[in-house]
PDB file of N, CA and C in Angstrom:
ATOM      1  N   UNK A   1      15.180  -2.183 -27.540  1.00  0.00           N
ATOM      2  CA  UNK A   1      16.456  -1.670 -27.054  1.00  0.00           C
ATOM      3  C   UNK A   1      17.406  -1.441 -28.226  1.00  0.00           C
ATOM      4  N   UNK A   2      18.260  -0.390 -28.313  1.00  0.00           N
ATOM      5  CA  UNK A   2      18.947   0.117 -29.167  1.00  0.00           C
ATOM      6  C   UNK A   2      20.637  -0.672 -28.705  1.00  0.00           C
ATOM      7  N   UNK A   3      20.907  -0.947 -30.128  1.00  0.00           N
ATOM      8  CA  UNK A   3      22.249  -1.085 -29.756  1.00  0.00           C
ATOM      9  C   UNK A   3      23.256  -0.898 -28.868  1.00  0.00           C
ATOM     10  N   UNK A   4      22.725   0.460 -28.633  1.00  0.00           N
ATOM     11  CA  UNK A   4      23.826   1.417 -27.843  1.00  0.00           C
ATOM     12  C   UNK A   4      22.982   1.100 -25.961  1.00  0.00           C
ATOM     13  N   UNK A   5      22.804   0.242 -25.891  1.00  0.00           N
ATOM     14  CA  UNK A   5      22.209  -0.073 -24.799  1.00  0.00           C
ATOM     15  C   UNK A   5      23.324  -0.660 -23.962  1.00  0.00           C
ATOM     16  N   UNK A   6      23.792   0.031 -22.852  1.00  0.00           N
ATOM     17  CA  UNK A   6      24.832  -0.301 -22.140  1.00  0.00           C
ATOM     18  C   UNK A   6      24.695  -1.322 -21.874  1.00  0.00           C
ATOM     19  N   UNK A   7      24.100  -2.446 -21.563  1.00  0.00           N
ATOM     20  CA  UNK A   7      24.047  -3.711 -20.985  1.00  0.00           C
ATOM     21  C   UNK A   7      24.012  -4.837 -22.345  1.00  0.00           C
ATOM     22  N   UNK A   8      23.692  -4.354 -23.853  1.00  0.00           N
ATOM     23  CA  UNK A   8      24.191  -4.880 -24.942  1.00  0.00           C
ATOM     24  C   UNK A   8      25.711  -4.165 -25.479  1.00  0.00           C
ATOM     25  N   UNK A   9      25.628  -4.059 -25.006  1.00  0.00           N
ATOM     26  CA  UNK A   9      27.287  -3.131 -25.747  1.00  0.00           C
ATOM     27  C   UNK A   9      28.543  -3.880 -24.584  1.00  0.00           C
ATOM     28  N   UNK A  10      27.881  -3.763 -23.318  1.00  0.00           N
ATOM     29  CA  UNK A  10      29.134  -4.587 -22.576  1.00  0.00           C
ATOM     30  C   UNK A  10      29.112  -5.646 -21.952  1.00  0.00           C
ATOM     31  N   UNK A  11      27.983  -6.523 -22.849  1.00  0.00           N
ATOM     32  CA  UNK A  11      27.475  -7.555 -22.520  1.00  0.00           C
ATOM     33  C   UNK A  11      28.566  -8.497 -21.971  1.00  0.00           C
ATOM     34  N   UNK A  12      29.631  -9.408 -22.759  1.00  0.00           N
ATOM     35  CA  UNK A  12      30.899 -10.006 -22.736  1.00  0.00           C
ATOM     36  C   UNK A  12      31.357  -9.648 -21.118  1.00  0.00           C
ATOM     37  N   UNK A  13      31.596  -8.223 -20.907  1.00  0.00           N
ATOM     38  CA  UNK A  13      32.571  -7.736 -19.845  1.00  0.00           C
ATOM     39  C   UNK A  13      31.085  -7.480 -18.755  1.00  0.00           C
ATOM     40  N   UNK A  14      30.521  -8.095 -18.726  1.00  0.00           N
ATOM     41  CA  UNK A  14      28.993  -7.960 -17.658  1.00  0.00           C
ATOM     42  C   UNK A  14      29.219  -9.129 -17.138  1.00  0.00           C
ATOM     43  N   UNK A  15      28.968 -10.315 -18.284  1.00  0.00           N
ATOM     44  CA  UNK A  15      29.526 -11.465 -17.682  1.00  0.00           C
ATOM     45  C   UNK A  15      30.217 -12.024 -17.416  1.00  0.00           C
ATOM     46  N   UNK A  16      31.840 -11.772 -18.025  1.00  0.00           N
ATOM     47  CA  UNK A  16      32.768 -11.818 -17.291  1.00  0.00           C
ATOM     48  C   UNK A  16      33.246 -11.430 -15.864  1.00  0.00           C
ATOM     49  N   UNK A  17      32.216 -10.192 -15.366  1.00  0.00           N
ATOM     50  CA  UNK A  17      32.488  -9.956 -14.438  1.00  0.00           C
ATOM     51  C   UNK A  17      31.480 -10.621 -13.207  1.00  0.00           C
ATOM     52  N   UNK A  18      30.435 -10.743 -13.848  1.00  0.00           N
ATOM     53  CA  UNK A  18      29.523 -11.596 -13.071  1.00  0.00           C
ATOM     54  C   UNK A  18      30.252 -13.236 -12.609  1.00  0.00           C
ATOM     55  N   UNK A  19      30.556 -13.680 -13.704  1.00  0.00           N
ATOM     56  CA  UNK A  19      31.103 -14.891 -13.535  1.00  0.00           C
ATOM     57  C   UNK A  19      32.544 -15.059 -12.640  1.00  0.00           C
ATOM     58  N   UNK A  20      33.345 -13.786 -12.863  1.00  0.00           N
ATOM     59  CA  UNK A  20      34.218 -13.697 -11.441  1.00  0.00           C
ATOM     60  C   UNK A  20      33.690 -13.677 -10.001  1.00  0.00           C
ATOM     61  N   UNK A  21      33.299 -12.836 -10.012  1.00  0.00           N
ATOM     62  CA  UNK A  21      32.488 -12.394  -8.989  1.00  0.00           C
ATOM     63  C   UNK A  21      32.030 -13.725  -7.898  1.00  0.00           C
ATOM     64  N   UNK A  22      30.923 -14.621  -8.778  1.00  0.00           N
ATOM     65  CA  UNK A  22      30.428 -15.646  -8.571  1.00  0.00           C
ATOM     66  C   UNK A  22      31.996 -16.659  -8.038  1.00  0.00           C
ATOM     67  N   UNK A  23      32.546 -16.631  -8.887  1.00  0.00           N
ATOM     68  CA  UNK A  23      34.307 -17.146  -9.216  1.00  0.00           C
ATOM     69  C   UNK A  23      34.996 -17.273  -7.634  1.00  0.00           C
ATOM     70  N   UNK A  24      35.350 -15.549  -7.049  1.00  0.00           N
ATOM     71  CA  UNK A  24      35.736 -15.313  -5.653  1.00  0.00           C
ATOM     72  C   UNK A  24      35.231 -15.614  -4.760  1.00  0.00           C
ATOM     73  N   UNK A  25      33.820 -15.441  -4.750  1.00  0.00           N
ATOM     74  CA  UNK A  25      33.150 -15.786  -3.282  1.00  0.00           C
ATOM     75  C   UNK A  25      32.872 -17.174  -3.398  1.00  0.00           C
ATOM     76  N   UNK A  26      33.132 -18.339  -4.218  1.00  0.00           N
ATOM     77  CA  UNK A  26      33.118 -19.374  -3.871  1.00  0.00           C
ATOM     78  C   UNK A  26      34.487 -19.846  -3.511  1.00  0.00           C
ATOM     79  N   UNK A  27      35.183 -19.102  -4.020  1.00  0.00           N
ATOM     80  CA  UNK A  27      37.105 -19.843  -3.447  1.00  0.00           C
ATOM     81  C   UNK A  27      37.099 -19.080  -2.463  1.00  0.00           C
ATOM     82  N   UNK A  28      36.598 -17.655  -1.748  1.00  0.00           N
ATOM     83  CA  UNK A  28      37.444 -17.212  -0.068  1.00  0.00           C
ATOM     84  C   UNK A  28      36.114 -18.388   0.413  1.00  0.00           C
ATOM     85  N   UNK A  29      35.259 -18.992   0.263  1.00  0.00           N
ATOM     86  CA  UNK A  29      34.170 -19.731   1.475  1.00  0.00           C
ATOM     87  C   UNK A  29      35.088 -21.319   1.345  1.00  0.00           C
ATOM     88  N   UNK A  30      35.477 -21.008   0.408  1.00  0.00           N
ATOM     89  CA  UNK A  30      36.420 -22.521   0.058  1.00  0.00           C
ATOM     90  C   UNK A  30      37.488 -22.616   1.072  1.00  0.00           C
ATOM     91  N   UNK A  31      38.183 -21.129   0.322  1.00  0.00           N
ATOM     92  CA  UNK A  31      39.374 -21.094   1.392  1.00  0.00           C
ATOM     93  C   UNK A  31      39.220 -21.257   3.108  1.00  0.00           C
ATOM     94  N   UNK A  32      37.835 -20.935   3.528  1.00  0.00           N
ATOM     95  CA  UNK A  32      37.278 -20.971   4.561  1.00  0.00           C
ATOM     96  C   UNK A  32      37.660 -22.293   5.166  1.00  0.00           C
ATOM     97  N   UNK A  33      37.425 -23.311   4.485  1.00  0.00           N
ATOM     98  CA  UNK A  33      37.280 -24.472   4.964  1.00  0.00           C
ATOM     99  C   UNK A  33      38.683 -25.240   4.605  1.00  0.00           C
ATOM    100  N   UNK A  34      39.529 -24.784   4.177  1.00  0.00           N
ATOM    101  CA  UNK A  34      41.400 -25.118   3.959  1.00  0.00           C
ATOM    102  C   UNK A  34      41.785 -25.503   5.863  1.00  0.00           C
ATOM    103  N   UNK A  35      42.017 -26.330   5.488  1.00  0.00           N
ATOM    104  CA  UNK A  35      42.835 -26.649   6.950  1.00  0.00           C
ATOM    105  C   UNK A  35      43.713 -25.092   7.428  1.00  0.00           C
ATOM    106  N   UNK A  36      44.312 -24.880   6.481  1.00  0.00           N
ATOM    107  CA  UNK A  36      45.242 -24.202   6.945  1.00  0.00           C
ATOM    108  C   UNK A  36      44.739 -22.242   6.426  1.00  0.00           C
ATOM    109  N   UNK A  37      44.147 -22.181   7.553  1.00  0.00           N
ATOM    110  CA  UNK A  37      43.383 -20.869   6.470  1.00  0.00           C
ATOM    111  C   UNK A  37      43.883 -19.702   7.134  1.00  0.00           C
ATOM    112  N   UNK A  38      45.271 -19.287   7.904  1.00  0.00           N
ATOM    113  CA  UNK A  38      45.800 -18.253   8.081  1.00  0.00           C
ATOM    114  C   UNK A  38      46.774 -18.179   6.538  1.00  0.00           C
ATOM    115  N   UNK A  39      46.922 -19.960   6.069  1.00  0.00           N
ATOM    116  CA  UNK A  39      47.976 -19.681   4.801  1.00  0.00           C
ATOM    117  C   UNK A  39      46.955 -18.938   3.591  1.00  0.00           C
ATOM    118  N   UNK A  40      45.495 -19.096   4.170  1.00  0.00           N
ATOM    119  CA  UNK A  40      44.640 -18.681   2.499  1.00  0.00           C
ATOM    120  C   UNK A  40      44.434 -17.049   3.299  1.00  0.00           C
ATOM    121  N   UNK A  41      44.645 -16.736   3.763  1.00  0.00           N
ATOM    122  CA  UNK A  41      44.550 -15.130   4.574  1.00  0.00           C
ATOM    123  C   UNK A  41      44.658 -14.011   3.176  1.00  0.00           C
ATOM    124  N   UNK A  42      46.125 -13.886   2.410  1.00  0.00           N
ATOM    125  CA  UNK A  42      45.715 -13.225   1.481  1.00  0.00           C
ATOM    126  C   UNK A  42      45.060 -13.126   0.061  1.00  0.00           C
ATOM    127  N   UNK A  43      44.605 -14.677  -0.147  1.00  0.00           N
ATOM    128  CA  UNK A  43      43.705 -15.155  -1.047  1.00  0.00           C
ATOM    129  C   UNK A  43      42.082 -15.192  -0.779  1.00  0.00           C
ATOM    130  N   UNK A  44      41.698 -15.166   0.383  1.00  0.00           N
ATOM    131  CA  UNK A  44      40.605 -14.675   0.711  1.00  0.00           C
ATOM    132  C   UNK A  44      39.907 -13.467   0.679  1.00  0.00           C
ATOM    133  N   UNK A  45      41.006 -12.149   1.006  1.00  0.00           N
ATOM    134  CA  UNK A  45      41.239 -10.918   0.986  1.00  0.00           C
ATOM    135  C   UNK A  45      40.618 -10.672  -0.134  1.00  0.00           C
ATOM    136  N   UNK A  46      42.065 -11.098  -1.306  1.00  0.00           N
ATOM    137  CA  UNK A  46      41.871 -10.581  -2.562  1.00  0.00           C
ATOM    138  C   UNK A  46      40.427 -11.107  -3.729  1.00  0.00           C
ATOM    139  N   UNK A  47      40.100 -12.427  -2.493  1.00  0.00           N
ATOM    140  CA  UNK A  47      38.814 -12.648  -3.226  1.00  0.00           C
ATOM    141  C   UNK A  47      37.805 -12.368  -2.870  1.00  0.00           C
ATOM    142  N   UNK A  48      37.369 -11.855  -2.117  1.00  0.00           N
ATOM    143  CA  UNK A  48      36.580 -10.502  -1.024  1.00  0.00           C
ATOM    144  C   UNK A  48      36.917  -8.921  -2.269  1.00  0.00           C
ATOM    145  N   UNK A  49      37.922  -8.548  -2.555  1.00  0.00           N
ATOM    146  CA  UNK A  49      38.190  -7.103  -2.706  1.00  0.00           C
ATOM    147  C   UNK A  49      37.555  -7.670  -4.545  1.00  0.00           C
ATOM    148  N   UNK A  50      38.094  -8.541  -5.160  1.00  0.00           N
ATOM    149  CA  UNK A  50      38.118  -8.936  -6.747  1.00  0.00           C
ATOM    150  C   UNK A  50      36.242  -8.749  -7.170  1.00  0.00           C
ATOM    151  N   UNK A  51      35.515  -9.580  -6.030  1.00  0.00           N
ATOM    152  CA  UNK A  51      34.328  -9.640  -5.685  1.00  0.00           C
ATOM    153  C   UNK A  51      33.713  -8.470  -6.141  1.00  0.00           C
ATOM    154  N   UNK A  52      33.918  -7.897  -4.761  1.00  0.00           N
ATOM    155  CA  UNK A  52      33.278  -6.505  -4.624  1.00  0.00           C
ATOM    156  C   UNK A  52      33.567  -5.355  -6.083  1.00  0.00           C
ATOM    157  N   UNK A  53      34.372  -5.571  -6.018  1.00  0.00           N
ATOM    158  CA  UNK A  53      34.940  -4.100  -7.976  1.00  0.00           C
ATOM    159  C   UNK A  53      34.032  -4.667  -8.701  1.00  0.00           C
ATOM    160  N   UNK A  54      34.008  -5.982  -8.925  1.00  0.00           N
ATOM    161  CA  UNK A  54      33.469  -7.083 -10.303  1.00  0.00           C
ATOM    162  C   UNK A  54      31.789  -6.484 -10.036  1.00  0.00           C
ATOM    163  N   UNK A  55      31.439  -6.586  -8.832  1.00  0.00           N
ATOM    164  CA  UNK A  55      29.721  -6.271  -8.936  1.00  0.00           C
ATOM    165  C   UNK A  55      29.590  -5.075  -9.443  1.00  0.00           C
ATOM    166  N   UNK A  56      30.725  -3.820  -8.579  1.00  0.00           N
ATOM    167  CA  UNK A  56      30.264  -2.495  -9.004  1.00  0.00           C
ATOM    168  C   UNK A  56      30.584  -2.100 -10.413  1.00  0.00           C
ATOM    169  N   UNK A  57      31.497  -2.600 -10.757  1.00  0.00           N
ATOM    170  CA  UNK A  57      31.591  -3.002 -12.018  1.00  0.00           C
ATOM    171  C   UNK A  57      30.387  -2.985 -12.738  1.00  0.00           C
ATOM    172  N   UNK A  58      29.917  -3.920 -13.008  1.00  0.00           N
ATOM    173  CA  UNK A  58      28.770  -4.757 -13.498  1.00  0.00           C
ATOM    174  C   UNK A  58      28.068  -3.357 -13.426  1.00  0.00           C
ATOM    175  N   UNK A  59      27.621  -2.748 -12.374  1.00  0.00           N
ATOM    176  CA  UNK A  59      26.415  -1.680 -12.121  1.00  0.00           C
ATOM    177  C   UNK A  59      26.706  -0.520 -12.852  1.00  0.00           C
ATOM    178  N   UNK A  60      28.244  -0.209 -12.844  1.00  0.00           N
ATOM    179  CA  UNK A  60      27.905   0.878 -13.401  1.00  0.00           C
ATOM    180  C   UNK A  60      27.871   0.675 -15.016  1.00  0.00           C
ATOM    181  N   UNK A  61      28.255  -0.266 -15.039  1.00  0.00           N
ATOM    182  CA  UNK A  61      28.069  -0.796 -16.751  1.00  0.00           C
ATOM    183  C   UNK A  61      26.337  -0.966 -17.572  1.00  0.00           C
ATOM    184  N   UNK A  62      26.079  -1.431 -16.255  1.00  0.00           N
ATOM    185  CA  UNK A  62      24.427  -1.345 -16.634  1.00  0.00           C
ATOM    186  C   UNK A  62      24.099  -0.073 -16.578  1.00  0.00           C
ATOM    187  N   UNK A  63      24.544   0.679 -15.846  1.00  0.00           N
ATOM    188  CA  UNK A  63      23.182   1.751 -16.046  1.00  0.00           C
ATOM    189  C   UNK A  63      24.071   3.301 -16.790  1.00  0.00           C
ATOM    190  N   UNK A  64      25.681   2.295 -17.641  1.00  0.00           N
ATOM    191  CA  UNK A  64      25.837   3.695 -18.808  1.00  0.00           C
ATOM    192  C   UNK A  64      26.573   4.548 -17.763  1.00  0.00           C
ATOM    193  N   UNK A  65      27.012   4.214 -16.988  1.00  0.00           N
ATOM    194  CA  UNK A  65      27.928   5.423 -16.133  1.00  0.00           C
ATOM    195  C   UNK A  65      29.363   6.152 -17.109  1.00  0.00           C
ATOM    196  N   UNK A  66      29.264   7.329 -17.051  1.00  0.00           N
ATOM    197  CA  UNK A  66      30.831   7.654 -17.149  1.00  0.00           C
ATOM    198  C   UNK A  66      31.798   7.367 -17.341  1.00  0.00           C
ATOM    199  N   UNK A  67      31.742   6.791 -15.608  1.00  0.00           N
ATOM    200  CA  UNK A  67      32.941   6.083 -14.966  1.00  0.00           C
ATOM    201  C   UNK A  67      33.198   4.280 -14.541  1.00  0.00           C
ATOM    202  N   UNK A  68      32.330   4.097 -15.750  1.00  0.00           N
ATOM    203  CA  UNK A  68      32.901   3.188 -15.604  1.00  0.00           C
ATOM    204  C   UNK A  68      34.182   2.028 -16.695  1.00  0.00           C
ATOM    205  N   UNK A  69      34.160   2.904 -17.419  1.00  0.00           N
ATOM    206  CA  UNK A  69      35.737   2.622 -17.885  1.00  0.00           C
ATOM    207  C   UNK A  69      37.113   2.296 -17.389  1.00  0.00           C
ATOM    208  N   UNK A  70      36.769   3.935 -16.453  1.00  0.00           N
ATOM    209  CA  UNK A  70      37.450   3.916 -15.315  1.00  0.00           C
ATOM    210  C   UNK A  70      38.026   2.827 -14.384  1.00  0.00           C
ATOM    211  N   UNK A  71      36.555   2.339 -13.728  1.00  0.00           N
ATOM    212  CA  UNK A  71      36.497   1.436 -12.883  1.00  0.00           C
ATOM    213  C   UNK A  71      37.069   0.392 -13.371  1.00  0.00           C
ATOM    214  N   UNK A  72      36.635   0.057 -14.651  1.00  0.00           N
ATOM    215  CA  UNK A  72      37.163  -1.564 -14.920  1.00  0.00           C
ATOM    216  C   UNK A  72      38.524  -1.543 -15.587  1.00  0.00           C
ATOM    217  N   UNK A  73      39.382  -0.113 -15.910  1.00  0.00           N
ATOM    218  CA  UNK A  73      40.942  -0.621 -15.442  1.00  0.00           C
ATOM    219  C   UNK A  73      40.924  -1.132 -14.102  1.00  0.00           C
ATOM    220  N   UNK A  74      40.440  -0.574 -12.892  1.00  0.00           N
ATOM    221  CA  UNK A  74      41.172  -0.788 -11.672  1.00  0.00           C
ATOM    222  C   UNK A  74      40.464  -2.116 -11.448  1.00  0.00           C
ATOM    223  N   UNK A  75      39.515  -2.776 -11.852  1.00  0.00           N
ATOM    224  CA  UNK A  75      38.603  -4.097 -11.796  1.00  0.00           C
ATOM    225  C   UNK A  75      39.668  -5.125 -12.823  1.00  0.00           C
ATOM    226  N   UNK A  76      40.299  -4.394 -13.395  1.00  0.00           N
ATOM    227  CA  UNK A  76      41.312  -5.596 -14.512  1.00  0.00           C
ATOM    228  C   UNK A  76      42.448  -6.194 -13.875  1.00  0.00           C
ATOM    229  N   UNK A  77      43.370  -4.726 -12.863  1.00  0.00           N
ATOM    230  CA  UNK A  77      44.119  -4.739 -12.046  1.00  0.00           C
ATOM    231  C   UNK A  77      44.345  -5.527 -10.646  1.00  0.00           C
ATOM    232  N   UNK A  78      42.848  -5.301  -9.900  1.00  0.00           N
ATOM    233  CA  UNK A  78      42.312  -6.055  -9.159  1.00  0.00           C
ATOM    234  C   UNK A  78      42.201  -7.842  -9.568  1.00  0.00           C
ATOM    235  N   UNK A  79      41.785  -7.925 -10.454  1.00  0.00           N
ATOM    236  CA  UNK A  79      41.463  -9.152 -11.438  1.00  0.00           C
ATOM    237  C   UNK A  79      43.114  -9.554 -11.571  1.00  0.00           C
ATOM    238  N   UNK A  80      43.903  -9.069 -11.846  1.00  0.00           N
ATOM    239  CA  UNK A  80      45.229  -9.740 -12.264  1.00  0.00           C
ATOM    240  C   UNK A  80      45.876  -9.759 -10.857  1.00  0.00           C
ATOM    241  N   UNK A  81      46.051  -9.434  -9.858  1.00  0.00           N
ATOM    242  CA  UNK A  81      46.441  -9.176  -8.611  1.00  0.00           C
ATOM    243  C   UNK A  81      45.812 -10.571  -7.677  1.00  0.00           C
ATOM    244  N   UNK A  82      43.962 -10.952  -8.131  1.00  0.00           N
ATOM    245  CA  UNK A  82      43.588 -12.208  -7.675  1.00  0.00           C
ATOM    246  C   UNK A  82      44.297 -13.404  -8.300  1.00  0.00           C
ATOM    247  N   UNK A  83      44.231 -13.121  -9.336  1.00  0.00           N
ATOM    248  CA  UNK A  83      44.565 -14.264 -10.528  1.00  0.00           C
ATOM    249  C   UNK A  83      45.823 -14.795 -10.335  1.00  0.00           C
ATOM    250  N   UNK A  84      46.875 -13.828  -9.679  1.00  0.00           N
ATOM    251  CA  UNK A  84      48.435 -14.276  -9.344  1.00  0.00           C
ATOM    252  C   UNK A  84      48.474 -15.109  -8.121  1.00  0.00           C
ATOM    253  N   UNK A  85      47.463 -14.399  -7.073  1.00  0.00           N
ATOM    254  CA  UNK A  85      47.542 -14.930  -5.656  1.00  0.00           C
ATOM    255  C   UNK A  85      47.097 -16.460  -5.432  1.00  0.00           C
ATOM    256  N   UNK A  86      45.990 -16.545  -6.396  1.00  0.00           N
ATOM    257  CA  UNK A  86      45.096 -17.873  -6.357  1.00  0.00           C
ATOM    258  C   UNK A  86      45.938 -18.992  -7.095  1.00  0.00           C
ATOM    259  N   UNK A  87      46.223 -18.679  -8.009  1.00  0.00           N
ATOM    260  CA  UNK A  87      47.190 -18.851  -9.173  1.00  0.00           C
ATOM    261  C   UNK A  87      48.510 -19.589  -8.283  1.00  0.00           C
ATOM    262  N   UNK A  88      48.815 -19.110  -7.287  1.00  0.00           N
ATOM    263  CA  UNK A  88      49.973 -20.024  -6.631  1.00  0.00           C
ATOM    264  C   UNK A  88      49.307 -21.066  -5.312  1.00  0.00           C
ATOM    265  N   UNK A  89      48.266 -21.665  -5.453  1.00  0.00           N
ATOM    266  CA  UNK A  89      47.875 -22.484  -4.820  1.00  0.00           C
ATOM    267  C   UNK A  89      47.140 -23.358  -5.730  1.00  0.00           C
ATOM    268  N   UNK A  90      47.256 -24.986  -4.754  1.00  0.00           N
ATOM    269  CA  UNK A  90      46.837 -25.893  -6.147  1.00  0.00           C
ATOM    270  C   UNK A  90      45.244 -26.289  -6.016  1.00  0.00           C
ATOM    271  N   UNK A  91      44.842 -25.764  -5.093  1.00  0.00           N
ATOM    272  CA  UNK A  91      43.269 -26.024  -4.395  1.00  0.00           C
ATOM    273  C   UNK A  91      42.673 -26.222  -5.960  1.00  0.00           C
ATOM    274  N   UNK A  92      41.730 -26.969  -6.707  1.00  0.00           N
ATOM    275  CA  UNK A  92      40.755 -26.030  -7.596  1.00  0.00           C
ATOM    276  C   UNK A  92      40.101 -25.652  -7.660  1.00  0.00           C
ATOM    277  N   UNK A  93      39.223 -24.798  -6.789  1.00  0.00           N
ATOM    278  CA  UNK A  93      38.901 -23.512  -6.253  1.00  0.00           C
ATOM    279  C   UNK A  93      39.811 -22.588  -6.397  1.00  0.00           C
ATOM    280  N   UNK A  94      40.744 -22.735  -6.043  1.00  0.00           N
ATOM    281  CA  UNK A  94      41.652 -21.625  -6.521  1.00  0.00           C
ATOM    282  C   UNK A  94      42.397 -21.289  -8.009  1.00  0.00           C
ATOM    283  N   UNK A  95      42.356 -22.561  -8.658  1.00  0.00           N
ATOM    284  CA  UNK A  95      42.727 -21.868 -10.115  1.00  0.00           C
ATOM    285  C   UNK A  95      41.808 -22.641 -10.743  1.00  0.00           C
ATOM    286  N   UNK A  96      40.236 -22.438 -10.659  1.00  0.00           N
ATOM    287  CA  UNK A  96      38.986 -22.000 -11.283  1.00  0.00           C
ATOM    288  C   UNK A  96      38.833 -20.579 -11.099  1.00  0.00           C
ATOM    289  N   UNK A  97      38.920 -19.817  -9.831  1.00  0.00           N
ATOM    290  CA  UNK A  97      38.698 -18.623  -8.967  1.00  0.00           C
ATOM    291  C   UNK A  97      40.047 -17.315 -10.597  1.00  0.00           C
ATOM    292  N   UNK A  98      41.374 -18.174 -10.630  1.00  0.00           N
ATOM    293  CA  UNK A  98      42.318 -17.765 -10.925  1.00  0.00           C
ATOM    294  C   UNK A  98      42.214 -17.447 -12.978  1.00  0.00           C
ATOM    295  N   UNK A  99      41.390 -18.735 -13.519  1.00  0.00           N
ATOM    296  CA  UNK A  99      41.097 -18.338 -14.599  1.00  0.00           C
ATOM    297  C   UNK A  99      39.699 -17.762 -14.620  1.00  0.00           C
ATOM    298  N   UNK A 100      38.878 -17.584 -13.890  1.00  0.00           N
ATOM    299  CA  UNK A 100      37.513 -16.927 -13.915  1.00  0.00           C
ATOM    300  C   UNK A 100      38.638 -14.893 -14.260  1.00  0.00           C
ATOM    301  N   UNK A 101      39.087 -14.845 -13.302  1.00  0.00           N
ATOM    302  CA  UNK A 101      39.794 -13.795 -12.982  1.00  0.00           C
ATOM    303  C   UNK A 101      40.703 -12.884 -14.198  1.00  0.00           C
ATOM    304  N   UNK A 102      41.197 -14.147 -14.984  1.00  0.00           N
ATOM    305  CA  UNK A 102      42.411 -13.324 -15.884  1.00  0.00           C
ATOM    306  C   UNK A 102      41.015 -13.068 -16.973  1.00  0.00           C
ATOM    307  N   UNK A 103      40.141 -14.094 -17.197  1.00  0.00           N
ATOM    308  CA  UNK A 103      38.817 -14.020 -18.293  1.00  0.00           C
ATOM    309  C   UNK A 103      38.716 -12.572 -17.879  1.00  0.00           C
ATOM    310  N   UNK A 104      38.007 -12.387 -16.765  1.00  0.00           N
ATOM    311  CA  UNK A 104      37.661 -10.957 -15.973  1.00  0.00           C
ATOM    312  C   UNK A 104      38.400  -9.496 -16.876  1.00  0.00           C
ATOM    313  N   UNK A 105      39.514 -10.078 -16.249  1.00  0.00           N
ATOM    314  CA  UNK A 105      40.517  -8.844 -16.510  1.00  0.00           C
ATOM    315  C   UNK A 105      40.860  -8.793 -17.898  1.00  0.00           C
ATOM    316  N   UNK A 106      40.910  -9.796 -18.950  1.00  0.00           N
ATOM    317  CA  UNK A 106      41.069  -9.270 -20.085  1.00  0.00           C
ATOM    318  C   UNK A 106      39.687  -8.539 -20.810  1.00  0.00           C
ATOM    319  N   UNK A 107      38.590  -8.890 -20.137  1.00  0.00           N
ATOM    320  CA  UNK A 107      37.611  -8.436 -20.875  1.00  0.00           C
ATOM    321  C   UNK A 107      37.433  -6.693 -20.145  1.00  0.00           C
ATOM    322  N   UNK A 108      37.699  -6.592 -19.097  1.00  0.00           N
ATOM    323  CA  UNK A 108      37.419  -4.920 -18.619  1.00  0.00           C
ATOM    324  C   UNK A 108      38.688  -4.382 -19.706  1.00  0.00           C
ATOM    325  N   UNK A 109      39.812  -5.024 -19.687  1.00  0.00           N
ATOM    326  CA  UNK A 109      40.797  -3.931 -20.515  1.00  0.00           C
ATOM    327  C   UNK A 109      40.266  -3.880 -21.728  1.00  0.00           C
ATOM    328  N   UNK A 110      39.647  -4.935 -22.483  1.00  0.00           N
ATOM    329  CA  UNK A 110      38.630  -4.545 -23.898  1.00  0.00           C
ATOM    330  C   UNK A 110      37.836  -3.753 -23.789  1.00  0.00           C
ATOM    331  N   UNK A 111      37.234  -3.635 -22.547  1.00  0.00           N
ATOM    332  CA  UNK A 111      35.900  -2.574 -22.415  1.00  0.00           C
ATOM    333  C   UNK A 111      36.645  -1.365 -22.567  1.00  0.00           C
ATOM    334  N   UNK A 112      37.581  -1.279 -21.634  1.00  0.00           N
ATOM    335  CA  UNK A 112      37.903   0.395 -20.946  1.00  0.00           C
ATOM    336  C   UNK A 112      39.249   0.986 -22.494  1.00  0.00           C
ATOM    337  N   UNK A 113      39.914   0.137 -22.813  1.00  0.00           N
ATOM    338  CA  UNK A 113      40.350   0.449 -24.255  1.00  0.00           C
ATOM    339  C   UNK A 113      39.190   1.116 -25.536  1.00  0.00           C
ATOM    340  N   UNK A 114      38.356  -0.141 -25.753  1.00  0.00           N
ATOM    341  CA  UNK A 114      37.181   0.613 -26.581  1.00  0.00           C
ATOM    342  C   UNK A 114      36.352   2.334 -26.239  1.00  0.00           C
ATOM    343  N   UNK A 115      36.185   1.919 -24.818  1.00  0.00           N
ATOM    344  CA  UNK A 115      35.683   3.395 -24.587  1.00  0.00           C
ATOM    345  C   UNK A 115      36.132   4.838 -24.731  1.00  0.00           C
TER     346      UNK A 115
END
């Protein structure tokens, strides 16, 4: 494999996003189980939506897309938007979920800057 091998080149921001990813869907199943889980309603959301970008993310990074520069501004955005929400609850699930997230998001803005 050549350098220029999309999955060595954005290795860092692969697993950063993997490791969010992994990050969200264990704090909304967390949040699941919060006594009070109409209060985790938009922290679940956003860790459902953070989730989902972070994988496609990941894919189009592997396979050299275009667009995915693109994507991982709006995956950084997404990422800072979880990171605030989780970020104001003291669960830790939620600010593990919250620094998995800002990791996330600073590494797509390195990606999508470089590109």
């Amino acid at each position: 494999m050549s350098s220029q091998d999309p999955v060595h080149q954005h290795a860092d921001c692969i697993a950063a996003c993997n490791a969010c990813a992994v990050a969200c869907h264990h704090c909304a199943a967390s949040c699941l189980q919060e006594p009070d889980v109409q209060a985790m309603a938009r922290c679940i959301g956003l860790d459902l939506d953070c989730a989902q970008i972070c994988q496609l993310s990941v894919a189009l990074m592997a396979g050299g897309s275009e667009h995915a520069a693109a994507l991982c501004r709006v995956c950084a955005q997404v990422c800072r938007s979880c990171a605030d929400e989780c970020g104001r609850h003291s669960h830790d699930h939620c600010q593990q979920c919250a620094e998995a997230c800002r990791r996330c998001a600073g590494e797509c803005e390195r990606m999508a800057a470089a590109a």
